[in-house]
Protein backbone atom coordinates (compact mmCIF):
# COMPACT_ATOMS: atom_id res chain seq x y z
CA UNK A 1 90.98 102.42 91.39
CA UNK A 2 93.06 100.96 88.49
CA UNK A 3 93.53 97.58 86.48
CA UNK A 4 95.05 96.62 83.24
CA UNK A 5 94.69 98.50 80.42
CA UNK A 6 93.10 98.00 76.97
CA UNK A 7 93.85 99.70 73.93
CA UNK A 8 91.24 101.14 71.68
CA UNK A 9 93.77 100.68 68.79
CA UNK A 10 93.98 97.28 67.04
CA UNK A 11 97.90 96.81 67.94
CA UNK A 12 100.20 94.03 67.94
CA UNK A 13 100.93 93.14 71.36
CA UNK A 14 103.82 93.84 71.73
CA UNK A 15 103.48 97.67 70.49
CA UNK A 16 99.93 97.82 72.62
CA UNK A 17 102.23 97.30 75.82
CA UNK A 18 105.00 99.62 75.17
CA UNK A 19 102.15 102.38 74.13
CA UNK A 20 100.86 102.22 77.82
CA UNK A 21 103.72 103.31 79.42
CA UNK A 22 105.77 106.41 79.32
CA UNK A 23 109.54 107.30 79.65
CA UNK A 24 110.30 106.96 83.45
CA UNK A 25 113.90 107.22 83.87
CA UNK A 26 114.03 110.99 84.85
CA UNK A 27 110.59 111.42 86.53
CA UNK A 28 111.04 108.87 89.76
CA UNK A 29 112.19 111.92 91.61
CA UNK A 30 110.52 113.02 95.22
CA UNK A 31 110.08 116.30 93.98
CA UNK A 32 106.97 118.35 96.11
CA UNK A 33 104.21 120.13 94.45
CA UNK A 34 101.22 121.72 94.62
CA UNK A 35 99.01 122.28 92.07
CA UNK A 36 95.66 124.42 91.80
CA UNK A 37 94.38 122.42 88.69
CA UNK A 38 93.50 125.49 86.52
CA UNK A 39 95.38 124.28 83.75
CA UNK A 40 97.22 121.12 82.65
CA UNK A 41 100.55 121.26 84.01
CA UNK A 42 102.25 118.60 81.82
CA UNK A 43 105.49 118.86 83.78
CA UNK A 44 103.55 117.22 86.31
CA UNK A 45 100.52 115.15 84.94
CA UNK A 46 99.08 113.41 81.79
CA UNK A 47 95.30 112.35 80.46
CA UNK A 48 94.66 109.23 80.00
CA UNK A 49 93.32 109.04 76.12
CA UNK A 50 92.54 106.43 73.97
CA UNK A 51 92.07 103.02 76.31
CA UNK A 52 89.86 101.35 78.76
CA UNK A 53 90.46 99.17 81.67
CA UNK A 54 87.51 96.20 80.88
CA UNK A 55 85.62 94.56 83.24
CA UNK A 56 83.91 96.44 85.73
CA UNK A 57 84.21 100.04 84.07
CA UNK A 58 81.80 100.82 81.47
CA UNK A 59 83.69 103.83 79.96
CA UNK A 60 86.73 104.85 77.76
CA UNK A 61 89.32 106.73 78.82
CA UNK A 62 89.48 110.22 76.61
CA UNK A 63 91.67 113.15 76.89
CA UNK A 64 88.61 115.49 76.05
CA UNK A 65 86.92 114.35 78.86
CA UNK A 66 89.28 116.80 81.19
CA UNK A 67 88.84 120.15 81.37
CA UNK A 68 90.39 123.16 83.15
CA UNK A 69 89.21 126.56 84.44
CA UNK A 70 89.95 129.26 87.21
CA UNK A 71 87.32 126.81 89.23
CA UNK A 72 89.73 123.83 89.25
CA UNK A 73 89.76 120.43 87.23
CA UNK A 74 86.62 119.01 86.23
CA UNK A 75 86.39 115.23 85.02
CA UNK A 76 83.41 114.56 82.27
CA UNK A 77 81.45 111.21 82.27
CA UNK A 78 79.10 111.43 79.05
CA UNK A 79 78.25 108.97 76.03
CA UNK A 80 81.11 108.70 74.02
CA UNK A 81 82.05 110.08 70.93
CA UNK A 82 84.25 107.21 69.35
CA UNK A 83 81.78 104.04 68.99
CA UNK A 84 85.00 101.98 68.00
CA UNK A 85 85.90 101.96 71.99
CA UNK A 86 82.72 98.94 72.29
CA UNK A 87 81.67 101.12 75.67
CA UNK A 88 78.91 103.68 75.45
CA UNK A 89 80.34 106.24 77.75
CA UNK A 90 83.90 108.01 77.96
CA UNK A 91 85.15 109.85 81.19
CA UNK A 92 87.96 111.38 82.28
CA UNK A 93 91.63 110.06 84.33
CA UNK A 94 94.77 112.33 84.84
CA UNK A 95 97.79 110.61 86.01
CA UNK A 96 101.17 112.03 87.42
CA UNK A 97 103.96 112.26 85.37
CA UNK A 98 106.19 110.93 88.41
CA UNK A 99 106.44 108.31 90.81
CA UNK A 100 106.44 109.01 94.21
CA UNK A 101 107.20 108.00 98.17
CA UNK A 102 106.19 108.35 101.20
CA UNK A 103 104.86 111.91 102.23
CA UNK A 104 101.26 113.36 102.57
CA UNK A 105 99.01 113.20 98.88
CA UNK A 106 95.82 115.59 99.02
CA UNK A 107 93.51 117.01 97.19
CA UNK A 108 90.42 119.55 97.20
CA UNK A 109 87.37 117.27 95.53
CA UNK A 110 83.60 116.99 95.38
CA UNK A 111 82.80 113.85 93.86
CA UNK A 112 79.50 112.82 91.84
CA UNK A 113 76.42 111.71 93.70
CA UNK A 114 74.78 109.51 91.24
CA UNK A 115 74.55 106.19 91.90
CA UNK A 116 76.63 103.16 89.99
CA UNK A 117 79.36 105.97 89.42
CA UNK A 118 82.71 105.93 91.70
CA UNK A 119 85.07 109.56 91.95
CA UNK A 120 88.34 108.78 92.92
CA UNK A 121 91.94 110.01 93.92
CA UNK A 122 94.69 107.36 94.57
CA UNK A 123 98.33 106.01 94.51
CA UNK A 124 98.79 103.23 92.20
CA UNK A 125 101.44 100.89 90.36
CA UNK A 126 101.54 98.02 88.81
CA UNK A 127 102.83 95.96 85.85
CA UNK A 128 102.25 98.87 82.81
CA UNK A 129 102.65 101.68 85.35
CA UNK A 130 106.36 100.48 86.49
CA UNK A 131 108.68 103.11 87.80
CA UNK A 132 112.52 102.73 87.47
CA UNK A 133 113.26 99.95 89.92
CA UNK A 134 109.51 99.15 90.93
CA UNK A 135 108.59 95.21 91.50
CA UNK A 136 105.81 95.50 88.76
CA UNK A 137 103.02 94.56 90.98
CA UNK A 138 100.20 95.84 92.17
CA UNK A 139 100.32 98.49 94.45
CA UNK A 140 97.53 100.30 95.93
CA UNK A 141 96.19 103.05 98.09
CA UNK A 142 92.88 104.71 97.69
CA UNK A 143 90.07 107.32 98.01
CA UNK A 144 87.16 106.64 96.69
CA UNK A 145 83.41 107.88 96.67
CA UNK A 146 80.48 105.56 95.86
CA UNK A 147 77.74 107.92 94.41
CA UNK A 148 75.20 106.15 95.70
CA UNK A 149 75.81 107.97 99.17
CA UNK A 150 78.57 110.51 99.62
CA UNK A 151 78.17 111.10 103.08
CA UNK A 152 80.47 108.52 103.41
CA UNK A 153 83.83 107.71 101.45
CA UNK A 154 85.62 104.62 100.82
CA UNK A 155 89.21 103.86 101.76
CA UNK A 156 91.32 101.04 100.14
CA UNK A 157 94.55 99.23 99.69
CA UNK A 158 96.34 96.81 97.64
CA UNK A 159 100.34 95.59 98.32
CA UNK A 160 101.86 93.05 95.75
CA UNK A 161 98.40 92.01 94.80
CA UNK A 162 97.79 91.74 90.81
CA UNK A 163 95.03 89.41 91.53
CA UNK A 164 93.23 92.19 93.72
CA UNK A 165 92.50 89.64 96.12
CA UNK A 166 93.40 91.36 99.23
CA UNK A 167 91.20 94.62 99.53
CA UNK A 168 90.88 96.17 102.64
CA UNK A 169 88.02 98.17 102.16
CA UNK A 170 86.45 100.42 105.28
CA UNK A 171 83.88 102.85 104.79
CA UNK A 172 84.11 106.61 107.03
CA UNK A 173 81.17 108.45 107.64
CA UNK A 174 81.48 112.12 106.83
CA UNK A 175 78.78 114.05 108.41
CA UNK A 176 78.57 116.23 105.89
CA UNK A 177 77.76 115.34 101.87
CA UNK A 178 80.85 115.45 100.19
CA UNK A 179 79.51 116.19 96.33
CA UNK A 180 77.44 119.81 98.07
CA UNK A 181 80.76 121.62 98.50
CA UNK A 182 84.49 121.07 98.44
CA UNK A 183 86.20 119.42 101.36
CA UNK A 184 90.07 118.56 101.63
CA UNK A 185 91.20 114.52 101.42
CA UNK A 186 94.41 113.45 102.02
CA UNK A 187 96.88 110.24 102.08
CA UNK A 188 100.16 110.14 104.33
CA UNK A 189 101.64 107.57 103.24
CA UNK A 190 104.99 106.13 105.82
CA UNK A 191 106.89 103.10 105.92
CA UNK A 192 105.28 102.21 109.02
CA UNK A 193 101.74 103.08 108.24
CA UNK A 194 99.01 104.74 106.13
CA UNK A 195 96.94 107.35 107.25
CA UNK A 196 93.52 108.98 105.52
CA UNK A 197 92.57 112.79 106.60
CA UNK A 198 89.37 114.89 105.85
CA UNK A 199 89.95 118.57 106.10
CA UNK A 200 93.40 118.04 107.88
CA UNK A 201 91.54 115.40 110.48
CA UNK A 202 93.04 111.94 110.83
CA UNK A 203 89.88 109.70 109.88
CA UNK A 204 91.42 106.17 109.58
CA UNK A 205 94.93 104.74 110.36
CA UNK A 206 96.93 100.93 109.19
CA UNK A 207 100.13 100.01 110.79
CA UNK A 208 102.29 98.11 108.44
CA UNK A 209 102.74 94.41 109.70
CA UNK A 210 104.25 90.79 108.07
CA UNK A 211 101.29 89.38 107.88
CA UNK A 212 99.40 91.81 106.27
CA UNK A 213 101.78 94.31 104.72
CA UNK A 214 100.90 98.32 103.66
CA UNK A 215 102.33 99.01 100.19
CA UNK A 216 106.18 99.77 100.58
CA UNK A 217 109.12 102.57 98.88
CA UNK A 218 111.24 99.39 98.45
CA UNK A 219 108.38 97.39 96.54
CA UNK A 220 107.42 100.43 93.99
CA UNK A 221 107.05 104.21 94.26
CA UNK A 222 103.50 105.14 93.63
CA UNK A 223 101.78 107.49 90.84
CA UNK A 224 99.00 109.77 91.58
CA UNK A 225 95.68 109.62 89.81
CA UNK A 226 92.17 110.70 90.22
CA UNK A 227 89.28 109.11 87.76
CA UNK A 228 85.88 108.98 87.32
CA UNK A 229 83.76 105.79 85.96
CA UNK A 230 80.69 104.21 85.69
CA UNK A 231 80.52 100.74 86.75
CA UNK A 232 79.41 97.80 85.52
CA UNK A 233 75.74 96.90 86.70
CA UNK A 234 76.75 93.12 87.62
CA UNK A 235 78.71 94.90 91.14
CA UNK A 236 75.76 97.01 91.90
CA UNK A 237 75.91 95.39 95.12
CA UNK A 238 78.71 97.57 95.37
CA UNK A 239 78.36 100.37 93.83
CA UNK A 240 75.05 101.05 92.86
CA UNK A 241 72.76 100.97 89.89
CA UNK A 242 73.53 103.12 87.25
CA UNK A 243 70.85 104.07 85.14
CA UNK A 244 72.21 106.49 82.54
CA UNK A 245 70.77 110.25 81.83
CA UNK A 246 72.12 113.52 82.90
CA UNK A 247 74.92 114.04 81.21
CA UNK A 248 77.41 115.20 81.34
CA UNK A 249 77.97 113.40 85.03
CA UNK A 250 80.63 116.04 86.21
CA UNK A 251 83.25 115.70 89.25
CA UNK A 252 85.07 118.53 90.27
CA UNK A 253 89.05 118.95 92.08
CA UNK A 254 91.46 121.25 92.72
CA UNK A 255 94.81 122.20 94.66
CA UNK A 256 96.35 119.11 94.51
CA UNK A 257 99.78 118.67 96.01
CA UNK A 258 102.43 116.58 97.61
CA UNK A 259 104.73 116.71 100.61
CA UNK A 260 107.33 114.55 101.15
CA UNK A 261 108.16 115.71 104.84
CA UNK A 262 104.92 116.49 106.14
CA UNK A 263 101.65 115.31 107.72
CA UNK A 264 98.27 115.94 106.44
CA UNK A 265 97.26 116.95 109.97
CA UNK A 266 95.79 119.94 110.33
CA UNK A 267 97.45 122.66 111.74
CA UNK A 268 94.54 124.16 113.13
């Protein structure tokens, strides 16, 4: 999950809102990866350093909060290091470089159990992460783990929505917990439909209608992002209580990639 985002720098205005974006022109490209997260392939993604998105995270975003290792990617929630931010923890947020269509989106993951604290991966737009002729509204589609039970994950989307008015929130059970070992998640996004997997297994399944639209190509291309935050305690009804200790709150990924002609189905 994503909203607008806040500067820790004392900016004019104008200058804060030109900072938040980056150079899209020759990135917009369907281009297919994969990516074992070992290091930081910068042809491919960024860190998110230096901002915060308000209201209900309770943490910075700071490049030094993302690390990289044989093992995979591993995203860092701790107390933070720069007091000027006004939150009292920093975590971690790697976006793609690119924008990008329909086509399957996984990744390996094992999110945090700890209550109050939400691991994510998700497809997102909106109006300071515009890609060359995108609308500039909010676009959404997500993965998400509530760590106060991660036998269960969250799916989610948004489709012209910068109020975030429309969720459409529905909640899988896993059999298995997902932060005890790696398992494989995965978004096939179409123009007809989106589609959530767990290890290669279709788990949930929209069909795009007028009434109730799925986020579209022809709307805004999406970028990919994983994050990791601790929430505000005024939507623990959500979310959780967080009560903080144990740091540093750790969530782990890997082998992240993108097909533009395939399913996530398993082959198996």
């Amino acid at each position: 999950m994503s909203l607008p985002l806040f500067k820790r720098q004392k900016l004019p205005l104008a200058l804060l809102l030109c900072s938040t974006t980056l150079p899209i022109s020759s990135l917009a490209k369907d281009v297919n990866f994969t990516d074992p997260l070992t290091e930081l392939n910068s042809a491919l993604w960024w860190k998110s350093d230096g901002w915060s998105n308000g209201f209900p995270f309770t943490n910075s975003w700071e490049g030094e909060a993302i690390s990289f290792s044989d093992a995979g990617m591993v995203l860092s929630l701790a107390p933070t290091n720069y007091a000027d931010t006004g939150y009292p923890y920093q975590s971690g947020e790697l976006r793609s470089q690119g924008f990008y269509g329909y086509g399957c989106f996984e990744i390996e993951m094992k999110p945090v159990a700890k209550s109050g604290v939400v691991s994510s991966f998700f497809l997102f737009a909106g109006p300071y992460d515009k890609p060359a002729k995108g609308n500039g509204k909010h676009n959404e589609i997500d993965i998400e783990f509530l760590g106060k039970d991660t036998s269960v994950v969250q799916i989610n989307f948004w489709t012209n929505d910068d109020r975030y008015e429309l969720a459409h929130e529905h909640i899988i059970p896993l059999g298995f917990d997902a932060a005890e070992a790696f398992h494989r998640y995965g978004i096939e996004w179409r123009r007809k439909s989106i589609s959530w997997y767990v290890d290669g297994q279709l788990v949930h399944k929209v069909k795009h209608n007028a009434s109730d639209p799925i986020p579209q190509v022809s709307s805004s291309k999406l970028r990919v992002m994983a994050n990791l935050w601790a929430t505000d305690n005024r939507i623990s009804n959500w979310a959780g209580y967080f009560e903080a200790g144990d740091f540093p709150i750790t969530a782990h990924y890997r082998n992240a990639s993108f097909k533009s002609r395939s399913t996530c189905k398993s082959d198996e």
